[in-house]
C-alpha atoms as a PDB file:
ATOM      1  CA  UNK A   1      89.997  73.462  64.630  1.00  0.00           C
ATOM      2  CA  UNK A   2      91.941  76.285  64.028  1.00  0.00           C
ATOM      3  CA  UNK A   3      89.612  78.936  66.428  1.00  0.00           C
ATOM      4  CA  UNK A   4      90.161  76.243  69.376  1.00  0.00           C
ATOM      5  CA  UNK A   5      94.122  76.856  68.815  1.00  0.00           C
ATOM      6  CA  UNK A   6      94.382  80.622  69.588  1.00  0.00           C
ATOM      7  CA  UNK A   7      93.198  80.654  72.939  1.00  0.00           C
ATOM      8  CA  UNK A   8      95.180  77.591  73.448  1.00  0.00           C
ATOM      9  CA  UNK A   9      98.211  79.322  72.601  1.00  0.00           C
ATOM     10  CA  UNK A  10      97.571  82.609  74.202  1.00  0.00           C
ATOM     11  CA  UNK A  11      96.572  80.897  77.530  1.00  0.00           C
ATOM     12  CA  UNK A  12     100.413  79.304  77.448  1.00  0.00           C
ATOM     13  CA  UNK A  13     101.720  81.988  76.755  1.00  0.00           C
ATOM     14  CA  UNK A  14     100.207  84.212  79.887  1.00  0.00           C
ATOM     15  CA  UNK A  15     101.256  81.439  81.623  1.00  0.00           C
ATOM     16  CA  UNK A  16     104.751  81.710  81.102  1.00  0.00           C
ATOM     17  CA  UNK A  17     104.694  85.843  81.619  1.00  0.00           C
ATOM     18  CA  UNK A  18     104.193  84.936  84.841  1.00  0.00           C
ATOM     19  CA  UNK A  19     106.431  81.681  85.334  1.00  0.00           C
ATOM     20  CA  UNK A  20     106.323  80.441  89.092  1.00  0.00           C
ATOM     21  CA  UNK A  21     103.005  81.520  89.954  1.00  0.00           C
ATOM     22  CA  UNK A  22     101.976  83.060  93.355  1.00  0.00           C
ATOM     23  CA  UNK A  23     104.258  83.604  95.897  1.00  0.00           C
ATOM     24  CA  UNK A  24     107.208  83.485  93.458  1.00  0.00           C
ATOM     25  CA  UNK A  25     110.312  85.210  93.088  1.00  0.00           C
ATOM     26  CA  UNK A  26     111.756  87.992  91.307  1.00  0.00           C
ATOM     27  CA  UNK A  27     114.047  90.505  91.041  1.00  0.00           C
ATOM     28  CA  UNK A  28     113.726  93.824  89.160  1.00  0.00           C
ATOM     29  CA  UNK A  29     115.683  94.378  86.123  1.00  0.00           C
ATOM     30  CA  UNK A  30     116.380  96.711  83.205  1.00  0.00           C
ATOM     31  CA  UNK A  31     114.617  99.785  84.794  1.00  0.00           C
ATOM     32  CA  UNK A  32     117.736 102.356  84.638  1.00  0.00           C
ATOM     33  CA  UNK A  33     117.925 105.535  86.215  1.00  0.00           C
ATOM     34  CA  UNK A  34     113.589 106.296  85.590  1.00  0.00           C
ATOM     35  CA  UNK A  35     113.056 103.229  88.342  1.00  0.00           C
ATOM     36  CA  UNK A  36     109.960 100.799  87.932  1.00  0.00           C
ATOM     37  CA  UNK A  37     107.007 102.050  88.572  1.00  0.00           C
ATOM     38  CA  UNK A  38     104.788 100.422  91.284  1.00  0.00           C
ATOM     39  CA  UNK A  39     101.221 101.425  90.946  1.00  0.00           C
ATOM     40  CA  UNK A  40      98.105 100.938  92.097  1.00  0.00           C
ATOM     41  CA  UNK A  41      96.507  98.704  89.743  1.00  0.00           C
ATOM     42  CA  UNK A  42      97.456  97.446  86.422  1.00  0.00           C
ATOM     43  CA  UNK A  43      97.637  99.673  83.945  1.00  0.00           C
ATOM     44  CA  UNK A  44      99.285 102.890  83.160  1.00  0.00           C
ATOM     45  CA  UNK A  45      96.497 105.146  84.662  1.00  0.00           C
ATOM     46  CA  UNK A  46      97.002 103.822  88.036  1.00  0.00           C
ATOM     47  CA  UNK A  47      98.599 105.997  90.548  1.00  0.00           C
ATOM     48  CA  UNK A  48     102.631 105.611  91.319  1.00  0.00           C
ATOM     49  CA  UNK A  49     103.039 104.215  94.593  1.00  0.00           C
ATOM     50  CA  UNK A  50     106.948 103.948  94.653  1.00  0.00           C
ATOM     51  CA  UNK A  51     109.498 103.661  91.907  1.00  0.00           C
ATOM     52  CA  UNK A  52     111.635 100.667  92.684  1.00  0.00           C
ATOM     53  CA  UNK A  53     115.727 100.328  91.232  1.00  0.00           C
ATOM     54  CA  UNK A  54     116.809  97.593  90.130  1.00  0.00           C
ATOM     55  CA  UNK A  55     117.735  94.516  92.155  1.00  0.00           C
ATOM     56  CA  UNK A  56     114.727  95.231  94.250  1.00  0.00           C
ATOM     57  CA  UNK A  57     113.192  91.618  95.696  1.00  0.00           C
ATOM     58  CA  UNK A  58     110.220  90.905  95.250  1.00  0.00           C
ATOM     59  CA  UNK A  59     107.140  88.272  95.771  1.00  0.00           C
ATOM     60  CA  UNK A  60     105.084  87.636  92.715  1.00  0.00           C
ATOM     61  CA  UNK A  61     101.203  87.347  93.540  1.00  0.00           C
ATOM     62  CA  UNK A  62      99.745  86.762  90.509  1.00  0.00           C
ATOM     63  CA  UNK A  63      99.433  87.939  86.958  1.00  0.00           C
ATOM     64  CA  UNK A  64      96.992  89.896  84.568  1.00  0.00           C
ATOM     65  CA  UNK A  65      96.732  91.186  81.146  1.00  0.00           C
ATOM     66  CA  UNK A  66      95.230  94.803  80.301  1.00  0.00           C
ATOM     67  CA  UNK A  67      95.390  96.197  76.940  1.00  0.00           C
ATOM     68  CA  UNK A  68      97.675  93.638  75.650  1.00  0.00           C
ATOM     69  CA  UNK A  69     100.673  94.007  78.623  1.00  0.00           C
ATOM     70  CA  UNK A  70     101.235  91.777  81.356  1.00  0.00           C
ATOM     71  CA  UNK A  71     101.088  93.114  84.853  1.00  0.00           C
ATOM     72  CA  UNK A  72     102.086  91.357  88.033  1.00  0.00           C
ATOM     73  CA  UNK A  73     101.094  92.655  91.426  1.00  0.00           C
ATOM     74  CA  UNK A  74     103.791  92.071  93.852  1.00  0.00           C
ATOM     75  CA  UNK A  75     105.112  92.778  97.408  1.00  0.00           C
ATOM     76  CA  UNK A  76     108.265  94.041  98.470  1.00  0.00           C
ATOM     77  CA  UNK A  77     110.003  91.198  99.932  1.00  0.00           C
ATOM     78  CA  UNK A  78     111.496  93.226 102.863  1.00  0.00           C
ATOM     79  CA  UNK A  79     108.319  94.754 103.304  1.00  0.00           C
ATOM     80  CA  UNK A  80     104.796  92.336 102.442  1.00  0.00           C
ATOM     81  CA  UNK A  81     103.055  95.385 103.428  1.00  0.00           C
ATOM     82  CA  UNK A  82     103.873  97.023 100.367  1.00  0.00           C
ATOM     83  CA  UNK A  83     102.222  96.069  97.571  1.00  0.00           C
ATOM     84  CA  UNK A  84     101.281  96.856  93.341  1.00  0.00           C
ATOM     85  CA  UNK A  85     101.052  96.586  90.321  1.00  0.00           C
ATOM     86  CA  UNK A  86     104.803  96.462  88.037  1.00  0.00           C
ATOM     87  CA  UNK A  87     104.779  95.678  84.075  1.00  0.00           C
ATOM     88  CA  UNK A  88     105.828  91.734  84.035  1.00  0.00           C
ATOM     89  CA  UNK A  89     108.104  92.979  81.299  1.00  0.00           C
ATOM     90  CA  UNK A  90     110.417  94.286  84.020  1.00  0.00           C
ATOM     91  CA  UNK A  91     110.940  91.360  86.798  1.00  0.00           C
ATOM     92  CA  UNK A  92     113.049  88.069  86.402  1.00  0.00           C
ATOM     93  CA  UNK A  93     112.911  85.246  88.453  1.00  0.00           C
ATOM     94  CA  UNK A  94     115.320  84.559  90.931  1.00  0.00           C
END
């Protein structure tokens, strides 16, 4: 009973990281002066595409996990054409 719980809870919760689903909104928040990193895939190994300040818009695609952090890949929204990878931990919705 209990086993069946965990990935209950864990699929919820992956879920919400990524509230709104494709083709959301969000906005990017707390990255200071270093910017958010937009990168090629998602992970911290992936080559830095751009570095984006907060308040950038963007459109959230979708969601995945790697090595326990949540990483959206997103589009600018002024530009579709530009698109990565940016830690979840660093967008709101808006």
């Amino acid at each position: 009973m209990r086993s069946a719980l965990i990935p209950s809870l864990v699929s919820i919760l992956l879920i919400a990281g990524c509230a709104g689903g494709p083709g959301s909104r969000a906005v990017v928040e707390r990255a200071g002066s270093d910017l958010l990193k937009l990168r090629a895939g998602p992970g911290l190994d992936y080559r830095i595409n751009l570095g984006l300040p907060d308040g950038t818009a963007l459109t959230r695609h979708h969601c995945v996990t790697e090595v326990g952090q949540l990483w959206c890949r997103v589009s600018l929204r002024d530009a579709p054409g530009v698109t990565g990878y940016v830690s979840a931990d660093y967008l709101s919705g808006s």
